[in-house]
Protein backbone atom coordinates (compact mmCIF):
# COMPACT_ATOMS: atom_id res chain seq x y z
CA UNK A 1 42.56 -22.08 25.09
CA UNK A 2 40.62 -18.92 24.39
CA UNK A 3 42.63 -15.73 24.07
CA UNK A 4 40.38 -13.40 24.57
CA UNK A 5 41.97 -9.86 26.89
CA UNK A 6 39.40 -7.77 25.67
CA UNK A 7 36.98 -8.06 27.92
CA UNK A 8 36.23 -6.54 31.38
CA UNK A 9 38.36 -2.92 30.19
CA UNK A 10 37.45 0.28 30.65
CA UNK A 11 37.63 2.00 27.33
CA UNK A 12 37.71 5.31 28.28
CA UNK A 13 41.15 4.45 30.18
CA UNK A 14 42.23 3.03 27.76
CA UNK A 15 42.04 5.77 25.17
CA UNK A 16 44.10 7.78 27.46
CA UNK A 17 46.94 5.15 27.23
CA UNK A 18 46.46 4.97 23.24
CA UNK A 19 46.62 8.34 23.20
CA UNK A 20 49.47 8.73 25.16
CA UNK A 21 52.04 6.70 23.99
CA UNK A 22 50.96 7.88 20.30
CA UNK A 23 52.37 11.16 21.31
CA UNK A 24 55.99 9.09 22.36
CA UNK A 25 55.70 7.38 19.47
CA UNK A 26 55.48 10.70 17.25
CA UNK A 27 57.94 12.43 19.60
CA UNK A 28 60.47 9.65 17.80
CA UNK A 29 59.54 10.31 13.99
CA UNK A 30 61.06 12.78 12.06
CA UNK A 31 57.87 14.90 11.69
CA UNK A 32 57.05 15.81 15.63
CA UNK A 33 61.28 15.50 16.36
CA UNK A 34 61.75 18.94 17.49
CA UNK A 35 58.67 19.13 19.77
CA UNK A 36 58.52 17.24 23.27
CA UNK A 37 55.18 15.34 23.00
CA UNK A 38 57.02 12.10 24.52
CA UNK A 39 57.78 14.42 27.63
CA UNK A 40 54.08 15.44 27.79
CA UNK A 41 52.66 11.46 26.89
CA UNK A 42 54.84 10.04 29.55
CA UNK A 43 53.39 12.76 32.26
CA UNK A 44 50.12 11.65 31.33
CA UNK A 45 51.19 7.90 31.98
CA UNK A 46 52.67 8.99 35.36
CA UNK A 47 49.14 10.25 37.01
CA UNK A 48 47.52 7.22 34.98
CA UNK A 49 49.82 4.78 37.02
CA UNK A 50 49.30 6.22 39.92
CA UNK A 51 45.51 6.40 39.84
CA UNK A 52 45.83 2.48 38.95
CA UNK A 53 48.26 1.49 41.60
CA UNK A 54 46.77 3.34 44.30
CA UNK A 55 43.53 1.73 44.02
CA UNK A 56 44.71 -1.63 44.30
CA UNK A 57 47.16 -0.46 47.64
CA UNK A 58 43.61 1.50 48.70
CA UNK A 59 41.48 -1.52 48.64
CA UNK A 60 43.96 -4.28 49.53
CA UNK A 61 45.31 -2.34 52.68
CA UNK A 62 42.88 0.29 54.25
CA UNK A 63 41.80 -2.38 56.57
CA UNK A 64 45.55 -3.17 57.82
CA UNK A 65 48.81 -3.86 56.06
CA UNK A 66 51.10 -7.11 56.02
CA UNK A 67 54.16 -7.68 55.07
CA UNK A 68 53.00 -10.86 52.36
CA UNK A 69 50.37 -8.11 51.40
CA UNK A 70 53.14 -5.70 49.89
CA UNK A 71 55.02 -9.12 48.75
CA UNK A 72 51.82 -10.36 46.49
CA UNK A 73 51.90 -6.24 45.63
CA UNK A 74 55.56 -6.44 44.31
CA UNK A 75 55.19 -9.89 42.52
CA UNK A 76 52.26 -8.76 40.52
CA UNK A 77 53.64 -5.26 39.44
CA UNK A 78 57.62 -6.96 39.10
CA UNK A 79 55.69 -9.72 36.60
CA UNK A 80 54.17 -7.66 34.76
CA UNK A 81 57.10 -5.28 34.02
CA UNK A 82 60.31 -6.63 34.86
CA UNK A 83 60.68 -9.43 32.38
CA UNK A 84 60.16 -7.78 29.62
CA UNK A 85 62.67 -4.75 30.21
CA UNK A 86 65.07 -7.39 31.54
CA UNK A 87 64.98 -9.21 28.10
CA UNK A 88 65.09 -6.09 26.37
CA UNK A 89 68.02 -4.50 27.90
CA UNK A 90 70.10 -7.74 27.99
CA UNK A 91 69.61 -8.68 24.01
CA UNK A 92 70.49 -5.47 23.44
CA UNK A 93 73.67 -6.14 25.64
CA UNK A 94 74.79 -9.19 24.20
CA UNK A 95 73.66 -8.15 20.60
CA UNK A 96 74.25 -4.77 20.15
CA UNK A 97 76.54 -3.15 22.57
CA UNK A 98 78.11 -4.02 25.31
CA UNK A 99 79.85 -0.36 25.93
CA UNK A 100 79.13 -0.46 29.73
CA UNK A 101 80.23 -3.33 30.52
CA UNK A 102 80.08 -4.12 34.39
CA UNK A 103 78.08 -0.59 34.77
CA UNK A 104 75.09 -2.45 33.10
CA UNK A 105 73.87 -3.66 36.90
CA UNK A 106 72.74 -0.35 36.96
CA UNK A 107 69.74 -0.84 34.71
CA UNK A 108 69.54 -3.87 36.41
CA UNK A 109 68.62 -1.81 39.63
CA UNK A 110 67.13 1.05 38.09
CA UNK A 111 69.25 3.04 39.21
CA UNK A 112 70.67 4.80 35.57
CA UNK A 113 68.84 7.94 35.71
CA UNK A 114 71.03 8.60 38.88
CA UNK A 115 74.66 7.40 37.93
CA UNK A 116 75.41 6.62 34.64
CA UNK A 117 72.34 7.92 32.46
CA UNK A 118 70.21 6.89 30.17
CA UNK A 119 72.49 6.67 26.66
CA UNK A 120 72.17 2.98 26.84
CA UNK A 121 68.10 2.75 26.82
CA UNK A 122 66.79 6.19 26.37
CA UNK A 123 63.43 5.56 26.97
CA UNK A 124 64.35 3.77 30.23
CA UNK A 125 64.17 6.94 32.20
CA UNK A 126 60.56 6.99 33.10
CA UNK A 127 60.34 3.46 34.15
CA UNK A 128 63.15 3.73 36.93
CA UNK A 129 60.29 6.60 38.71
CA UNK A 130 57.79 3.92 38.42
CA UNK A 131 59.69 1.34 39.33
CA UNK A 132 60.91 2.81 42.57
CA UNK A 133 57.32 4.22 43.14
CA UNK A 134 56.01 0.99 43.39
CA UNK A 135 58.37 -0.41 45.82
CA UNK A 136 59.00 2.48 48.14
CA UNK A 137 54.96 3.46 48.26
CA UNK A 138 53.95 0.62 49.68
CA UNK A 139 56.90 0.67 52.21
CA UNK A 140 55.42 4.40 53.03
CA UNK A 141 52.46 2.91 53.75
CA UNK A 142 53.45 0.24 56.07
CA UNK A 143 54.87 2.81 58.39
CA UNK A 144 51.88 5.29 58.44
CA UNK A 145 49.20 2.66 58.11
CA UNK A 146 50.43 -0.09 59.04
CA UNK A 147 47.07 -0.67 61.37
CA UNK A 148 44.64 0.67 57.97
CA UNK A 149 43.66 4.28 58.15
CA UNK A 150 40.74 6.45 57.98
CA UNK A 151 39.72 8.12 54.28
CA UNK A 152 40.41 11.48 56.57
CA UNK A 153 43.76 10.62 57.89
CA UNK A 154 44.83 8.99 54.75
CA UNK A 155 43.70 12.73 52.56
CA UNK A 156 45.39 14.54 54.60
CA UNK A 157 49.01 12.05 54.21
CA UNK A 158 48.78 12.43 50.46
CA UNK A 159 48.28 16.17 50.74
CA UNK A 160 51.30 16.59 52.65
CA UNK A 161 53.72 13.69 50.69
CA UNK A 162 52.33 15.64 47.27
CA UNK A 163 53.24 19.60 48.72
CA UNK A 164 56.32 17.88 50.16
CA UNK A 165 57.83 16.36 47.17
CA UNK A 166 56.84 19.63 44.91
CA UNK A 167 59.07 21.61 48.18
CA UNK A 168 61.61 19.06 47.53
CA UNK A 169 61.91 19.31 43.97
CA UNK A 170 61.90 23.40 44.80
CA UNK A 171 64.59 23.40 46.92
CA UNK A 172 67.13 21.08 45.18
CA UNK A 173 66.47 23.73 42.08
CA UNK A 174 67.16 26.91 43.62
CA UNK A 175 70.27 25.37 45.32
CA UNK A 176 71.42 22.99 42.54
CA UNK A 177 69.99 25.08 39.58
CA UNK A 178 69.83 21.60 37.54
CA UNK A 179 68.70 22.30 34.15
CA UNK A 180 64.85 20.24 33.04
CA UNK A 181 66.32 17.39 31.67
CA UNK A 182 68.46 16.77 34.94
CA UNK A 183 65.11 16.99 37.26
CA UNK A 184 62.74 15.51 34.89
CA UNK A 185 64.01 12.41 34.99
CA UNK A 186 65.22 11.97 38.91
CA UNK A 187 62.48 9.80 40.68
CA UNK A 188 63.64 11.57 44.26
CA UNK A 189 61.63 14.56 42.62
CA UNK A 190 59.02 13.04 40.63
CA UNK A 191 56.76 11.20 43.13
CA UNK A 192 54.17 13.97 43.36
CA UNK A 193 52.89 12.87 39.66
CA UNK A 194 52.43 9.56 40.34
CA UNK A 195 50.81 10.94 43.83
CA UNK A 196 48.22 12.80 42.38
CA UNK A 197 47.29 9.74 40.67
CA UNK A 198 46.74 8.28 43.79
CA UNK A 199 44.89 11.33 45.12
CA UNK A 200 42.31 10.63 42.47
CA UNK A 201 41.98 7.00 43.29
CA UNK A 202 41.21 7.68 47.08
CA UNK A 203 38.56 10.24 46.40
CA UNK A 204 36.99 7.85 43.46
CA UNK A 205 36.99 4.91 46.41
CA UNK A 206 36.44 6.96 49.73
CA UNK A 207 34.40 10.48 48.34
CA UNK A 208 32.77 8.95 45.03
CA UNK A 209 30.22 12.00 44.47
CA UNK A 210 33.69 13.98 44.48
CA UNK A 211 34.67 12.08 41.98
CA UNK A 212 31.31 11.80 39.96
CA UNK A 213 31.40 15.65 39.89
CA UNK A 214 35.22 15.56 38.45
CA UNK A 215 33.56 13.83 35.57
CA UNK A 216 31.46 16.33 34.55
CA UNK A 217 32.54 18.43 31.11
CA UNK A 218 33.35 21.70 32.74
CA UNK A 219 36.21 19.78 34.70
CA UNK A 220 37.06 18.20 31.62
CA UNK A 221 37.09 21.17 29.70
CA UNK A 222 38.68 23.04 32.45
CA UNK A 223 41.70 20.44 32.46
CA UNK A 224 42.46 20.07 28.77
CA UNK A 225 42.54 24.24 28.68
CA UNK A 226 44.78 23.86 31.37
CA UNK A 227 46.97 20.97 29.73
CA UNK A 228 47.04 22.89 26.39
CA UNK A 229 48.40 26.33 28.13
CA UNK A 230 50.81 24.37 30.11
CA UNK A 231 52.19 22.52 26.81
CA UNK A 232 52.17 25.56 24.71
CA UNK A 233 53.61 27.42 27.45
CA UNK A 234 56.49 24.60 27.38
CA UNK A 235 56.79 24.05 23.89
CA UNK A 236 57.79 27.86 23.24
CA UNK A 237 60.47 27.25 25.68
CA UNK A 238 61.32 23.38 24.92
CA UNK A 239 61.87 23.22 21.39
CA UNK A 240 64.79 21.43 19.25
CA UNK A 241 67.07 20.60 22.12
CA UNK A 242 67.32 24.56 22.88
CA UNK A 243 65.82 25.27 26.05
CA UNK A 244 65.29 28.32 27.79
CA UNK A 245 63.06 26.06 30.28
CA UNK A 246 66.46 25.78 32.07
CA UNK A 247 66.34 29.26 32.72
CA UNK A 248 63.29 29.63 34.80
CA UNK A 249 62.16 27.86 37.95
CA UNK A 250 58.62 27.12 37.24
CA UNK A 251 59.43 24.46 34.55
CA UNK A 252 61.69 22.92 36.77
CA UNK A 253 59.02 22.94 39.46
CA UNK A 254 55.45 23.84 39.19
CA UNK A 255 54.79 23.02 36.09
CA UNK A 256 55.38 19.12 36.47
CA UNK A 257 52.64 18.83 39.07
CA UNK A 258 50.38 21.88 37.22
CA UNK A 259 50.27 19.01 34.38
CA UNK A 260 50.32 16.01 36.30
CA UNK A 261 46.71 17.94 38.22
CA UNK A 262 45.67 18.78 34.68
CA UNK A 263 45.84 15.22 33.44
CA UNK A 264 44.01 14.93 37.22
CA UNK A 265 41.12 16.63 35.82
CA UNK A 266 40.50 14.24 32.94
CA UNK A 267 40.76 11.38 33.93
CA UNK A 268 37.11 11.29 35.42
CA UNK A 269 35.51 12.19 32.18
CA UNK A 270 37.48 9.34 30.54
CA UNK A 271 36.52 6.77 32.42
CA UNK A 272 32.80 7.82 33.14
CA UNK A 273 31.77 9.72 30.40
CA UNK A 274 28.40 8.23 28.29
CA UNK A 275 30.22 10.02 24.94
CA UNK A 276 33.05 8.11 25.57
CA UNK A 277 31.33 4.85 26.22
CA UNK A 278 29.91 5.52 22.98
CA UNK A 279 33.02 5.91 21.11
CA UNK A 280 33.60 2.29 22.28
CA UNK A 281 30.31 0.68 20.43
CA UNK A 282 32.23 1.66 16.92
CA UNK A 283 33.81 -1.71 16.61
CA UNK A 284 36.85 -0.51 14.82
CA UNK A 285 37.83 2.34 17.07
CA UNK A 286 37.24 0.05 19.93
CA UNK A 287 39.93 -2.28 18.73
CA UNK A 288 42.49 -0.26 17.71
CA UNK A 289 42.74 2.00 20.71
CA UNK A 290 41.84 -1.48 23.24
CA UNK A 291 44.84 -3.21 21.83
CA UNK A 292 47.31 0.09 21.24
CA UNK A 293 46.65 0.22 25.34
CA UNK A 294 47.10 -3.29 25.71
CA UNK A 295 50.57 -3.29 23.79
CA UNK A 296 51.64 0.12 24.88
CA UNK A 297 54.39 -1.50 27.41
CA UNK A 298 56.00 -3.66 24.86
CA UNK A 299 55.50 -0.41 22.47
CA UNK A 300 57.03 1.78 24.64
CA UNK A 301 60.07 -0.48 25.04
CA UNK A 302 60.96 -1.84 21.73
CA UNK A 303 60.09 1.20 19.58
CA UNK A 304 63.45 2.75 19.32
CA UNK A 305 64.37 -0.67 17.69
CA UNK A 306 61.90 -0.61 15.36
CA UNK A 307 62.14 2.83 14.36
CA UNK A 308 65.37 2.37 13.24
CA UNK A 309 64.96 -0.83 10.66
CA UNK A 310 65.52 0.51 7.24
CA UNK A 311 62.65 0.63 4.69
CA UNK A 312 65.04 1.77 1.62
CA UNK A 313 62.37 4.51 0.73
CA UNK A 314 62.95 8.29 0.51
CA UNK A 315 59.06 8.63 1.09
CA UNK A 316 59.38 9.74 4.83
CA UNK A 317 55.70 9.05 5.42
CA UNK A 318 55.31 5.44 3.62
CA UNK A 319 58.19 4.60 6.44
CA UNK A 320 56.84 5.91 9.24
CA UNK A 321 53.74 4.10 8.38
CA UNK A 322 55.94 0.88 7.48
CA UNK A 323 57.52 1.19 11.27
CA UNK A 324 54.20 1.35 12.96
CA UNK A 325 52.83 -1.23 11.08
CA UNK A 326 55.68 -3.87 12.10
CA UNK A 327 55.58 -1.84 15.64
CA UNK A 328 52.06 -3.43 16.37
CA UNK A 329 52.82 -6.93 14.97
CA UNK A 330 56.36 -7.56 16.64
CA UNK A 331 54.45 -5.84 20.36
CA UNK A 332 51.52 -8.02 20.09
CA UNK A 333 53.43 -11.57 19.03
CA UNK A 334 55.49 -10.00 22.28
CA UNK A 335 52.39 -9.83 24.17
CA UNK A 336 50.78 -12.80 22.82
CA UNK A 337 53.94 -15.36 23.67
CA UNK A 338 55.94 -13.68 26.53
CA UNK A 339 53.83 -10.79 28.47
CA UNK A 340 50.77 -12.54 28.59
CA UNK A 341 52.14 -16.03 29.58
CA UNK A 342 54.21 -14.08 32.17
CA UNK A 343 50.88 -12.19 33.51
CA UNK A 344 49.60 -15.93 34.05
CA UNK A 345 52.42 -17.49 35.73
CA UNK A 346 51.96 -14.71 38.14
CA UNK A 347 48.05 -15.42 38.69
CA UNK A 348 48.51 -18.78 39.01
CA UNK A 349 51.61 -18.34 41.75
CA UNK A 350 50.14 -16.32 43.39
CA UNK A 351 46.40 -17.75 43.69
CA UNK A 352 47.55 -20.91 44.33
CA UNK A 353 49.93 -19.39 47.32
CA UNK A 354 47.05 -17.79 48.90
């Protein structure tokens, strides 16, 4: 059988996703330690996801929504991620350390951010907001749509959920005065990002010339000067665990959705733009940034691991080119043998269902 999952991608897209889990990936290496480019590639990943998701929920429900509708939603997200983080999290159970003992079910549930934290799997945080995203949005939907919608009806409900979740977030600071690192990760007060994402999506489906405009340069250019202020801004205050972010408001606040609307503002050029199409004819650059997207789930996951494999070398730079090297070959024979079989199984279960 050919295996062949190259084809039919949008490149542009999927530089974003190369791009962004390069900065987790350095945020782990002893070079980029000390500076939070993880926080800023996984923000990046959160309007990305949401811009995905909420075009398939767009197309598959603004006509009406059914219960085996969001059940064919869930099995096709739930194959695609959950076996994968199961496996992980349970080999590293049974292998490694088995220090929670009962209090495992947690990460089970996805529900560690929120009870006993994320010590066990570090880089588990992010997935729990996506996870819980994409079973309580489609739930949201089902009560406000539940007979489809209008484009106008549904702009105006993703307004309001986006300035209501940024209120949210707002008030639970000024009353709780949790520090960055105790809102960042708690999916209660991170919807908006994902949100946005699907605020793009329903203006690319329903008002496409708004969207063709977004991918003009200026908007481009426009975003990444806002992106750059808004990381510089955080990095003076966000450096080597010493934080006076937890001293201010706005990064507790704002500034997640100020990034989440930069990374809003890119987007369009990415996927549209004719220099970026171009980029994609150079054979080699095409590859390496199609399959870093492709593996960046199994990437994400397992990297930790990998990073932490001895290379007996003092040459910091020959190892950190060592661990990316076995990075890529351990996430795609992950890919090739238990992600993509998975993705299958799920096509063919749920085709054949239908």
């Amino acid at each position: 059988m050919k295996f062949n999952v190259t084809d039919n991608r949008n490149f542009g897209l999927d530089l974003i996703r190369a791009l962004s889990i390069t900065l987790v990936l350095l945020s782990h290496t002893f070079i980029f330690n000390t500076v939070e480019l993880g926080v800023w590639g996984v923000e990046v990943f959160f309007v990305l996801s949401g811009f995905l998701i909420g075009q398939i929920l767009i197309r598959d429900f603004q006509n009406g929504i059914s219960l085996s509708g969001i059940l064919n939603f869930w099995k096709r997200r739930w194959y695609r991620t959950l076996p994968l983080y199961y496996a992980v999290i349970l080999i590293k159970f049974i292998f490694f350390d088995s220090s929670l003992g009962w209090k495992i079910i947690v990460y089970i549930f996805f529900l560690q951010n929120n009870f006993v934290g994320i010590g066990f799997f570090g880089v588990s945080w992010s997935l729990v907001i996506e996870e819980w995203f994409y079973l309580l949005l489609p739930i949201g939907f089902i009560i406000l749509f539940r007979k489809g919608f209008s484009k106008q009806t549904f702009l105006y409900s993703i307004i309001a959920m986006i300035v209501g979740f940024i209120a949210l977030r707002t008030a639970w600071v000024i009353h709780s005065n949790r520090p960055f690192d105790g809102i960042r990760p708690n999916f209660i007060f991170r919807f908006d990002s994902l949100l946005i994402g699907v605020f793009l999506a329903h203006l690319k489906i329903h008002y496409n010339y708004i969207y063709f405009k977004l991918s003009s340069i200026k908007w481009f250019l426009l975003g990444v000067l806002l992106m750059v202020f808004l990381i510089f801004n955080l990095g003076k205050t966000h450096v080597a665990g010493v934080s006076r972010a937890d001293s201010y408001v706005f990064y507790r606040t704002l500034w997640f959705a100020l990034f989440s609307f930069s990374v809003f503002l890119v987007i369009p050029f990415f996927e549209n733009s004719v220099t970026i199409k171009k980029i994609s004819t150079v054979k080699p650059l095409f590859l390496i940034f199609t399959w870093t997207s492709i593996l960046t789930y199994s990437m994400y996951l397992i990297h930790m691991f990998v990073f932490q494999i001895p290379f007996g070398t003092e040459n910091n730079l020959i190892s950190i080119f060592g661990h990316f090297i076995l990075l890529y070959a351990f996430s795609y024979v992950i890919f090739r043998f238990y992600e993509h079989p998975m993705m299958t199984l799920r096509d063919k279960k749920i085709f054949n269902r239908r």
